[in-house]
Protein backbone atom coordinates (compact mmCIF):
# COMPACT_ATOMS: atom_id res chain seq x y z
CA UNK A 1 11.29 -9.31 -33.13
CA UNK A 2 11.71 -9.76 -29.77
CA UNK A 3 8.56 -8.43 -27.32
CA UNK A 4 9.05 -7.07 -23.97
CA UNK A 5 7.01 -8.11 -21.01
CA UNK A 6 4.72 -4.87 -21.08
CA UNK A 7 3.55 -5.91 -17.55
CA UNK A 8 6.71 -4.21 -16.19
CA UNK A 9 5.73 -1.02 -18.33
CA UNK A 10 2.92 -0.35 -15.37
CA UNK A 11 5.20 -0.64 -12.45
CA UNK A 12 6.09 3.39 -11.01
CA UNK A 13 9.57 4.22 -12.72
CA UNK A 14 11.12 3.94 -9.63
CA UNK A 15 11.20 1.75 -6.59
CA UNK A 16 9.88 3.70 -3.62
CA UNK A 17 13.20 3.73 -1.98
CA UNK A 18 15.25 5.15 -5.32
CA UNK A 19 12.93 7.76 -5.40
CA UNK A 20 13.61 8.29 -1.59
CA UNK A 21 17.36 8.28 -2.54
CA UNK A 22 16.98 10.79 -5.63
CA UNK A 23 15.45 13.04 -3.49
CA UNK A 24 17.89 13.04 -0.62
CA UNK A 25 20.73 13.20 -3.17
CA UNK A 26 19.34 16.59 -4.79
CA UNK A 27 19.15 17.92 -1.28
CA UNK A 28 22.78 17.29 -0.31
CA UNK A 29 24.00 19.00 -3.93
CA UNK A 30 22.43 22.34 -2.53
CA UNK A 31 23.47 21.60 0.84
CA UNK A 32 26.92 19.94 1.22
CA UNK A 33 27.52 20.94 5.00
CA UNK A 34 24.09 19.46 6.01
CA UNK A 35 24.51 16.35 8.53
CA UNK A 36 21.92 13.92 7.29
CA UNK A 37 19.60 11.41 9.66
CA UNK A 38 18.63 8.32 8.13
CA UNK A 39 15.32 7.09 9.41
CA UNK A 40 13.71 5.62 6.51
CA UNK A 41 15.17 2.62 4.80
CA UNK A 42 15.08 -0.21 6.69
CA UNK A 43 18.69 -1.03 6.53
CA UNK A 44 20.52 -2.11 10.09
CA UNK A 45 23.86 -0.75 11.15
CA UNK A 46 25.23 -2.65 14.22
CA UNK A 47 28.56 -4.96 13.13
CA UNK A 48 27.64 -8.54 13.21
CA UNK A 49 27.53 -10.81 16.27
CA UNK A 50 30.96 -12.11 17.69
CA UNK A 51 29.49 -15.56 17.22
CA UNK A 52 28.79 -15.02 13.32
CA UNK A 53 31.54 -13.63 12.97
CA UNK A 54 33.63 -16.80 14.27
CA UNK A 55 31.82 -18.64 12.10
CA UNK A 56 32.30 -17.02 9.32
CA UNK A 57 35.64 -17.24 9.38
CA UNK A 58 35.88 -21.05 10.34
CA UNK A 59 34.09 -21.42 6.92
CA UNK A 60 36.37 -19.78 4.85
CA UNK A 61 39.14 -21.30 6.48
CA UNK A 62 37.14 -24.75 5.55
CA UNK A 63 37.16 -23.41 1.93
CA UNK A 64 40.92 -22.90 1.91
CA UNK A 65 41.53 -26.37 1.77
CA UNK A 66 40.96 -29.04 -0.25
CA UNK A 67 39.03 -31.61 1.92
CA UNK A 68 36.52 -28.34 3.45
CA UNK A 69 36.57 -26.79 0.40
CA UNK A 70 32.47 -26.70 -0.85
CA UNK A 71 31.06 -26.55 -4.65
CA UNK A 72 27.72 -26.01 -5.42
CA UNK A 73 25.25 -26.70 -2.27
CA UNK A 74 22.12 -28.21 -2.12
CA UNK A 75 19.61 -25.90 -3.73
CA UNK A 76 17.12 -26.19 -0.53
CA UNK A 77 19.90 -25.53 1.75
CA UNK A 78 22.90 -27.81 3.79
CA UNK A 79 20.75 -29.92 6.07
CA UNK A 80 22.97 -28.65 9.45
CA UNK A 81 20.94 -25.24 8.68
CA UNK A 82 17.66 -26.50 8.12
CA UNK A 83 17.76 -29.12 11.10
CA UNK A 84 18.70 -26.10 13.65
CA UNK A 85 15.58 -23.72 12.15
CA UNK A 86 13.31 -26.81 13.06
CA UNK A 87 14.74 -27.08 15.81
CA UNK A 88 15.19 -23.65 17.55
CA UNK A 89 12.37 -21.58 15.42
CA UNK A 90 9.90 -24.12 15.79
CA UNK A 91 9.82 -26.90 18.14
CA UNK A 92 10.01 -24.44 20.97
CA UNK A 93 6.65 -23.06 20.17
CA UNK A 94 4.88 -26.40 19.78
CA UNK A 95 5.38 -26.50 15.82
CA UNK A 96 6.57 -29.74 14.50
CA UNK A 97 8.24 -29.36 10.95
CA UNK A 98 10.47 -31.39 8.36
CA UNK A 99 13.81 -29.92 7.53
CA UNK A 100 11.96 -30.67 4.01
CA UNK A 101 9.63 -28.20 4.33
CA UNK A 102 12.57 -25.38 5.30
CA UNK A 103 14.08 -23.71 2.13
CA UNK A 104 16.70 -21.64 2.61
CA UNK A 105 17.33 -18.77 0.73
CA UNK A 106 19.45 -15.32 -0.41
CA UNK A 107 17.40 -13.08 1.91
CA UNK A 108 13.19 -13.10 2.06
CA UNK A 109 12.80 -10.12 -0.27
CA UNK A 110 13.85 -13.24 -3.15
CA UNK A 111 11.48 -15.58 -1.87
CA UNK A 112 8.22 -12.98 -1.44
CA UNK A 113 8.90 -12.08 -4.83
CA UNK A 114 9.59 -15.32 -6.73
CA UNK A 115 6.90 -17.36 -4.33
CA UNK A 116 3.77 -15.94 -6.58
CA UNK A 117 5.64 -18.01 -9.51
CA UNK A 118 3.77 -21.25 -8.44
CA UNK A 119 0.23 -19.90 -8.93
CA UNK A 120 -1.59 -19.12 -12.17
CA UNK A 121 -1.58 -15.29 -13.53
CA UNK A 122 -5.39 -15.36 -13.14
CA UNK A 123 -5.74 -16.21 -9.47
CA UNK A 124 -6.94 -13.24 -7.52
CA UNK A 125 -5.00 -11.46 -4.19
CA UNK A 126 -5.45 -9.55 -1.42
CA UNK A 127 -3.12 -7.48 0.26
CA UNK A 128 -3.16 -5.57 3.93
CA UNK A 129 -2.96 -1.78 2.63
CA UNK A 130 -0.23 -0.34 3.71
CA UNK A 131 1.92 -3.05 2.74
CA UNK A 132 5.41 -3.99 1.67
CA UNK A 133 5.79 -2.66 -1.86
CA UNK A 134 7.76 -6.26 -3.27
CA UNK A 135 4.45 -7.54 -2.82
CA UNK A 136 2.24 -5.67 -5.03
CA UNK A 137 5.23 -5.22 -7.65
CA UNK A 138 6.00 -8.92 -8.42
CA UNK A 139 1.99 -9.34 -9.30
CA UNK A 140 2.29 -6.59 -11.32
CA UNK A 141 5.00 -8.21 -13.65
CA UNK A 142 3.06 -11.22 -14.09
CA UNK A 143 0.08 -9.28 -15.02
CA UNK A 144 -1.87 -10.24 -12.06
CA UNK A 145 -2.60 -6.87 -10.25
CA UNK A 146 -4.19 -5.37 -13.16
CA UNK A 147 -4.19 -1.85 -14.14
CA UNK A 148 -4.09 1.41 -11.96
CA UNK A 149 -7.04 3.60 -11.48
CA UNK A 150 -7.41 6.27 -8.49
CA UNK A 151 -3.95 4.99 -7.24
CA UNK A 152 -5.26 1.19 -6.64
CA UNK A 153 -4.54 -1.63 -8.72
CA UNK A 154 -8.14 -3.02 -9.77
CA UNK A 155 -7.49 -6.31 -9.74
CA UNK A 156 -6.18 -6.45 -6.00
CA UNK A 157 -8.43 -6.45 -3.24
CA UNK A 158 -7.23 -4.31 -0.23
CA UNK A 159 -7.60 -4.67 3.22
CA UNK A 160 -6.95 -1.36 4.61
CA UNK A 161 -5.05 -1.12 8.15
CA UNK A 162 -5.76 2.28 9.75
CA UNK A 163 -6.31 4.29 13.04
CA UNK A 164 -9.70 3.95 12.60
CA UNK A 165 -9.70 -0.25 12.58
CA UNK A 166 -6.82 -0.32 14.95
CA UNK A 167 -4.70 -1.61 12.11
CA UNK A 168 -6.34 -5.21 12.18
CA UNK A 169 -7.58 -5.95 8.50
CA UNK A 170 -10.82 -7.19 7.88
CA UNK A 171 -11.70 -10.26 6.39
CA UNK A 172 -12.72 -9.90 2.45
CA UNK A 173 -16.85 -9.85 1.98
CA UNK A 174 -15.85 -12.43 -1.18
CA UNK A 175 -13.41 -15.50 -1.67
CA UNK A 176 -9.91 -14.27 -2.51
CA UNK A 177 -7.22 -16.84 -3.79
CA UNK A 178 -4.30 -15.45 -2.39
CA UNK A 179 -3.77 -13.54 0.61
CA UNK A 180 -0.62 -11.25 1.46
CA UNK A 181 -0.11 -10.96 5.52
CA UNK A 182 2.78 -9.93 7.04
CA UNK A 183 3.31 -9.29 11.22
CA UNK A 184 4.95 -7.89 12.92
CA UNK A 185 4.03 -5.39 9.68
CA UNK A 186 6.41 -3.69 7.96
CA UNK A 187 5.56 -0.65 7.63
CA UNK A 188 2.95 -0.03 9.91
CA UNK A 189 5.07 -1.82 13.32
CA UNK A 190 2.02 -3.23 14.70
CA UNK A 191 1.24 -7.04 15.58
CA UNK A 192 -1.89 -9.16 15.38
CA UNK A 193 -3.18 -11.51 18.12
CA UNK A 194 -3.86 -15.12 18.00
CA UNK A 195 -7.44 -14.52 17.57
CA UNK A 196 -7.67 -12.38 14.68
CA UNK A 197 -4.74 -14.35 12.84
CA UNK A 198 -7.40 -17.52 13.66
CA UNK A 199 -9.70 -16.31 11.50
CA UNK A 200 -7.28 -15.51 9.00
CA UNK A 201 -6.77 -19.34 8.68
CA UNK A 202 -9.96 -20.11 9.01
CA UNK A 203 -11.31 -17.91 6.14
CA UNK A 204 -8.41 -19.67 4.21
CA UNK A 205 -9.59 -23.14 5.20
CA UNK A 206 -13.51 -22.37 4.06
CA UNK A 207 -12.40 -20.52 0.88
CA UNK A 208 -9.15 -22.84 -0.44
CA UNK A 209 -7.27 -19.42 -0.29
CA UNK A 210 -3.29 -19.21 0.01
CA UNK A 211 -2.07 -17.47 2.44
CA UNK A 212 1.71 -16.16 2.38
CA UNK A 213 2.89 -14.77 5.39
CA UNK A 214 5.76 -12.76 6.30
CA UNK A 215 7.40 -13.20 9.50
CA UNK A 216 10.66 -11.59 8.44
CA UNK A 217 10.20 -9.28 11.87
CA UNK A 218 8.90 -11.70 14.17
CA UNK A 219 11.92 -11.96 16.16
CA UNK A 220 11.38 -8.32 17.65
CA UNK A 221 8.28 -9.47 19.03
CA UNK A 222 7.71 -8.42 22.97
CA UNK A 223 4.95 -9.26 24.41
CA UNK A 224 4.27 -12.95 24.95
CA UNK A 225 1.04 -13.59 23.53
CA UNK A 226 1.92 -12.72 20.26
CA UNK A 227 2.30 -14.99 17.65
CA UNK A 228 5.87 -15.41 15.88
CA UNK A 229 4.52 -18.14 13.05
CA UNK A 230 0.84 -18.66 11.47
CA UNK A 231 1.80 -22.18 12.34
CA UNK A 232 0.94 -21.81 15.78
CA UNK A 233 -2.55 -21.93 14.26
CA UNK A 234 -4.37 -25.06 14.01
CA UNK A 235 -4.94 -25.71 10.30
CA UNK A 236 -2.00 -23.15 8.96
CA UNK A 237 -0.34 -25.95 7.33
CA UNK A 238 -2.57 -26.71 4.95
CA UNK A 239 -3.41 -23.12 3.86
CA UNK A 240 -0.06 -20.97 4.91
CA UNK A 241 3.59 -20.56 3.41
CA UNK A 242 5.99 -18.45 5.82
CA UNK A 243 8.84 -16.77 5.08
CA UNK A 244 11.36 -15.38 7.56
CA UNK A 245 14.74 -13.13 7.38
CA UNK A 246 17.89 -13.08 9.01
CA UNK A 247 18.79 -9.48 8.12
CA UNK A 248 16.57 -7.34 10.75
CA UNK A 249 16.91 -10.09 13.20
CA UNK A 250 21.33 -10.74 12.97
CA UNK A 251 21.92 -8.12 10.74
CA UNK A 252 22.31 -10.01 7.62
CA UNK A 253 21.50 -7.69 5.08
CA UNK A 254 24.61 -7.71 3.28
CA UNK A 255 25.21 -11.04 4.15
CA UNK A 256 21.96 -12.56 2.46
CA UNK A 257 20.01 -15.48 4.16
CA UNK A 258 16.65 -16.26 5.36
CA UNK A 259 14.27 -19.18 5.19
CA UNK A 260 11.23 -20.09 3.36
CA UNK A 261 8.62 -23.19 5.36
CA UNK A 262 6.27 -24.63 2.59
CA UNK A 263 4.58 -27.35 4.13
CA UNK A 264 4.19 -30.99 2.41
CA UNK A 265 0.31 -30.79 3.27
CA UNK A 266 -0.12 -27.40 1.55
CA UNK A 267 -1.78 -28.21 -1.99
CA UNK A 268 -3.00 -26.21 -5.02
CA UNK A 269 -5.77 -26.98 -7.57
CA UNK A 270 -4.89 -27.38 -11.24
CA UNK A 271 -8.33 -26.40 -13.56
CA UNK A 272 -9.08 -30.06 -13.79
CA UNK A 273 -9.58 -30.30 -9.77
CA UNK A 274 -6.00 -31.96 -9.14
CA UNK A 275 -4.63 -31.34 -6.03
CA UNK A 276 -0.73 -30.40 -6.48
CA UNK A 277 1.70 -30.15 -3.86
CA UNK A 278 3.30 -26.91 -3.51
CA UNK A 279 6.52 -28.24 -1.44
CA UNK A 280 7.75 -30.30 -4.71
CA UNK A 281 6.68 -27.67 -6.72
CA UNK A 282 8.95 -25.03 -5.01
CA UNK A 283 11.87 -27.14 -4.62
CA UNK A 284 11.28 -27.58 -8.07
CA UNK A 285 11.22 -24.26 -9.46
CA UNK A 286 14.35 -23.86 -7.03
CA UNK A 287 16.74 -26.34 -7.93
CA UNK A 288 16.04 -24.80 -11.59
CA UNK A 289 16.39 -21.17 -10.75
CA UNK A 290 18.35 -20.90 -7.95
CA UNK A 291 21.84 -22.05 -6.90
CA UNK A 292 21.48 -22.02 -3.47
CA UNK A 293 22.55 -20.28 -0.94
CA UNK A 294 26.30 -20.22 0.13
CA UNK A 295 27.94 -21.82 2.05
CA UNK A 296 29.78 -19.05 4.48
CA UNK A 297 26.43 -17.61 5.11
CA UNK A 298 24.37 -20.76 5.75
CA UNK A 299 27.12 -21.22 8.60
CA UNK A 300 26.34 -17.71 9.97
CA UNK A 301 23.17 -18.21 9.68
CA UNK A 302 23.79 -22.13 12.14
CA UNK A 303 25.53 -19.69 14.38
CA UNK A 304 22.84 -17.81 15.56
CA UNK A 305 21.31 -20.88 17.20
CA UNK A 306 24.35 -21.41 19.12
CA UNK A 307 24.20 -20.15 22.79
CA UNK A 308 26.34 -17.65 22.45
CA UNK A 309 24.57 -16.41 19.36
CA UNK A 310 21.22 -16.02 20.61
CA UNK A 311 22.61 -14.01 23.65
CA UNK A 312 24.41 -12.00 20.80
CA UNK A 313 21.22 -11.72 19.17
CA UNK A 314 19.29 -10.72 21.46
CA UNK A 315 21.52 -7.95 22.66
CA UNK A 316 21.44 -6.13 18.99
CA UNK A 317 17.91 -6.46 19.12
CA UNK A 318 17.43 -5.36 21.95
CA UNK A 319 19.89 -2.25 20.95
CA UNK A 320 17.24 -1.49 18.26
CA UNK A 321 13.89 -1.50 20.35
CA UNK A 322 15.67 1.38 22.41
CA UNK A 323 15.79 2.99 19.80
CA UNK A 324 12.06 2.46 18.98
CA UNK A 325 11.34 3.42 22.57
CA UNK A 326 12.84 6.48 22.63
CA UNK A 327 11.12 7.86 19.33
CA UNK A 328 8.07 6.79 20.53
CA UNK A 329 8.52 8.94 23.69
CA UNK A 330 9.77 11.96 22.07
CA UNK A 331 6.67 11.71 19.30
CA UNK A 332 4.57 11.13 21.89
CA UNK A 333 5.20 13.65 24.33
CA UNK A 334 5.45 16.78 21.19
CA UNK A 335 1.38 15.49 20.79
CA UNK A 336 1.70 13.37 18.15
CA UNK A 337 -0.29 10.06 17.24
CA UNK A 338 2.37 7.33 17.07
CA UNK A 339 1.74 3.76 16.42
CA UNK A 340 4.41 0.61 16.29
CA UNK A 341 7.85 0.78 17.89
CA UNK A 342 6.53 -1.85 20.82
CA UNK A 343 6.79 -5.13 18.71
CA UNK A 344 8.64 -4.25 15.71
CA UNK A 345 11.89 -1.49 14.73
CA UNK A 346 9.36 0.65 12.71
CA UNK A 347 7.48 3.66 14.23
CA UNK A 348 4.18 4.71 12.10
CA UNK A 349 3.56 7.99 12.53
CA UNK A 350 0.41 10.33 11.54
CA UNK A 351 1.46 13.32 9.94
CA UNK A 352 0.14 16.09 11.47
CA UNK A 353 -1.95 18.95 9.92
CA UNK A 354 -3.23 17.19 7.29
CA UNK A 355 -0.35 17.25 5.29
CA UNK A 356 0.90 14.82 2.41
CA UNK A 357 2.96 11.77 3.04
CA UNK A 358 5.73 13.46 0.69
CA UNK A 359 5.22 16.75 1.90
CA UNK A 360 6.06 15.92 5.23
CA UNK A 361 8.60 13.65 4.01
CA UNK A 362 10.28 17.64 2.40
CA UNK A 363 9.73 19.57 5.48
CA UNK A 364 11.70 16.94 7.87
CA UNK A 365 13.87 16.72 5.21
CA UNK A 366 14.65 20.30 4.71
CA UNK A 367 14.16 21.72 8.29
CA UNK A 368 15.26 18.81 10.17
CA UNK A 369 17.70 16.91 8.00
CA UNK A 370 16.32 13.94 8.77
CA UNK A 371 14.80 11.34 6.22
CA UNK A 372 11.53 9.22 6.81
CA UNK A 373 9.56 7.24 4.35
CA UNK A 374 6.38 9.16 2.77
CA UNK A 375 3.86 5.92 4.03
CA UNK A 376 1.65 6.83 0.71
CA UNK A 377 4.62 4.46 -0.98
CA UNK A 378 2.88 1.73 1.15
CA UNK A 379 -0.20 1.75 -0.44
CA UNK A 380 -3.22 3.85 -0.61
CA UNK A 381 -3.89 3.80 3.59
CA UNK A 382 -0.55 4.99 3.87
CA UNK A 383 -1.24 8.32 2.81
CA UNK A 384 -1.27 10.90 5.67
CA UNK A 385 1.82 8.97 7.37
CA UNK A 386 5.71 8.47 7.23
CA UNK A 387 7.38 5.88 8.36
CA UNK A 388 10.14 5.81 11.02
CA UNK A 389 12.83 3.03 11.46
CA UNK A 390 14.79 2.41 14.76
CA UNK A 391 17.95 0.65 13.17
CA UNK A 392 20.56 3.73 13.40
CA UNK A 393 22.99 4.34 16.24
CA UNK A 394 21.99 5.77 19.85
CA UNK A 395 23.35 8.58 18.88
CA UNK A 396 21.70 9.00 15.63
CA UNK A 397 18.37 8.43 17.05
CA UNK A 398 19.16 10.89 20.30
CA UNK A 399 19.73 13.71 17.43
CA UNK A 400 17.53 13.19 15.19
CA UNK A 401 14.74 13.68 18.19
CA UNK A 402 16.38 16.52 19.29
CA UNK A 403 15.90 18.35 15.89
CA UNK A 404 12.49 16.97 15.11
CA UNK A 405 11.47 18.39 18.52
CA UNK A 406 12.74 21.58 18.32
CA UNK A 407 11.48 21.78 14.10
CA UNK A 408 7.74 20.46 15.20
């Protein structure tokens, strides 16, 4: 008799975004005629860049014919890719990296998920609360997180991020294996400075604690003191492995790619005391579970680094933060507390009145038609907020103010 993996019995029965959907979805059945606003999932809407585009094409035109034509690619990615990451994402900002260490993958979502593979079940984590629900969930089905009680997994430590702290987590008051940071932070929009993301490494460096760290918004990052990597942190590479995304940053996310860095002098302890190198490790566990990415997108993905892409780039980006700018004014001027929007496409907004994430999340919903994301679905410091994203049209976002200022 075969036994199921009763770990994924204690994950919710949906994934906070189905449940979004189901809701939505019963609300159009009793009201056909209503014209829906989408600002909750994080999914982007402007066409891809000329420049991708081009290239896209030039690779399937390469895979028409015999001598372009491409088979299976090299599980950690075609080295034209990886040598362009080092050298636009990186070098730039003082960071010296191996196309080695750069794994390229089917989007970062994969990666954040599959990454906790390489460390044993037992090994405790920490995670900024609110936080990006893939993280939690993939601990859960390796029976790491624990069980639930009062809404909080019990064997997770959690760092809340609130008004109150400014939404910088505090370091744990124990050691923690593995640590879960990710800036800009989706959902919350906001950014951490050098400083605090010091000490961060530094707590990883005293404690032998892994950190992973998103970056997957890092791109939308305006102000120039802000860090983009952990690497630009003396030490990261022996404590940090970063992933990053190409779908908020060029739109990618039906065309799947992104990039994970493990660095060759980032090590794990077996029980014996033997250090083990996690870069071999993951290309291992790669070149058996993954097939790599393709070929068309890897080429995209080179063609953002071009010239022309990065102008391309930056122009859709900047599209977006417009966006974010103009919620934030319109929140802010109806007298309500608005964080985000400044570094990152997400506006984190405090519900007013005391109300429920959800509730809130019914009443826009119903007397608005527009959709947010309850920020409960975050994590336990995300009740008592929703979540805004910026990544609709001009004209979406223009209306969607309009209604919420004349519903509030």
């Amino acid at each position: 008799m075969a036994l199921v993996n009763e770990h994924f019995l204690k994950l919710p029965d949906n994934y906070l975004f189905a449940d979004i959907a189901k809701k939505v979805n019963v609300f159009k059945v009793s009201h056909p005629h209503a014209n829906i606003i989408s600002l909750g999932i994080g999914d982007v809407t402007r066409p891809l860049c000329p420049a991708v585009v081009e290239a896209m094409h030039k690779a399937v035109d390469e895979m028409a014919t015999t001598k372009g034509f491409r088979g299976y690619g090299p599980e950690q990615g075609y080295q034209f890719l990886r040598e362009a990451i080092v050298k636009n994402d990186f070098l730039p900002r003082g960071i010296h990296l191996d196309p080695s260490e750069i794994f390229v993958n089917d989007g970062a979502k994969s990666d954040t998920g599959n990454i906790q593979e390489l460390v044993r079940w037992d090994n405790s984590i920490g995670v900024t609360d609110p936080i990006y629900p893939v993280y939690i969930d993939s601990n859960v089905m390796i029976g790491r997180a624990g069980e639930v009680t009062d809404g909080k997994w019990n064997n997770v430590t959690y760092l809340p991020c609130t008004a109150e702290n400014n939404f910088i987590p505090q370091l744990p008051d124990r050691r923690v294996d593995i640590i879960y940071l990710c800036y800009p932070n989706n959902p919350t929009g906001t950014v951490i400075s050098k400083e605090e993301l010091r000490k961060w490494v530094n707590y990883a460096l005293k404690n032998d604690t892994l950190i992973f760290y998103d970056a997957a918004y890092e791109a939308y990052i305006q102000e120039p003191d802000i860090p983009h990597s952990i690497y630009e942190i003396k030490g990261a590479r022996k404590v940090a492995i970063e992933f990053h995304s190409y779908s908020k940053t060029a739109g990618f996310t039906g065309v799947r790619c992104g990039y994970t860095v493990v660095p060759k002098e980032l090590t794990a302890s077996t029980l014996e005391g033997e250090r083990i190198a996690l870069n071999q490790l993951w290309y291992r566990r790669q070149c058996t579970k993954f097939n790599g990415t393709s070929y068309i997108s890897q080429r995209a993905a080179e063609a953002i680094y071009t010239p022309e892409g990065k102008e391309q780039v930056r122009e859709t980006i900047a599209y977006y933060m417009d966006n974010a700018r103009t919620m934030r004014h319109t929140l802010t001027s109806l007298g309500l507390e608005v964080f985000g929007g400044e570094n990152a496409p997400y506006i984190w907004l405090k519900v007013p009145n005391g109300e429920s994430s959800w509730r809130f999340f019914e009443q826009m919903l119903y007397n608005a038609h527009v959709v947010c994301t309850p920020g409960v679905g975050f994590g336990p410091s995300g009740e008592g907020y929703v979540r805004l994203t910026a990544f609709g049209s001009h004209e979406d976002c223009a209306e969607a103010m309009m209604r919420l200022k004349k519903w509030i």
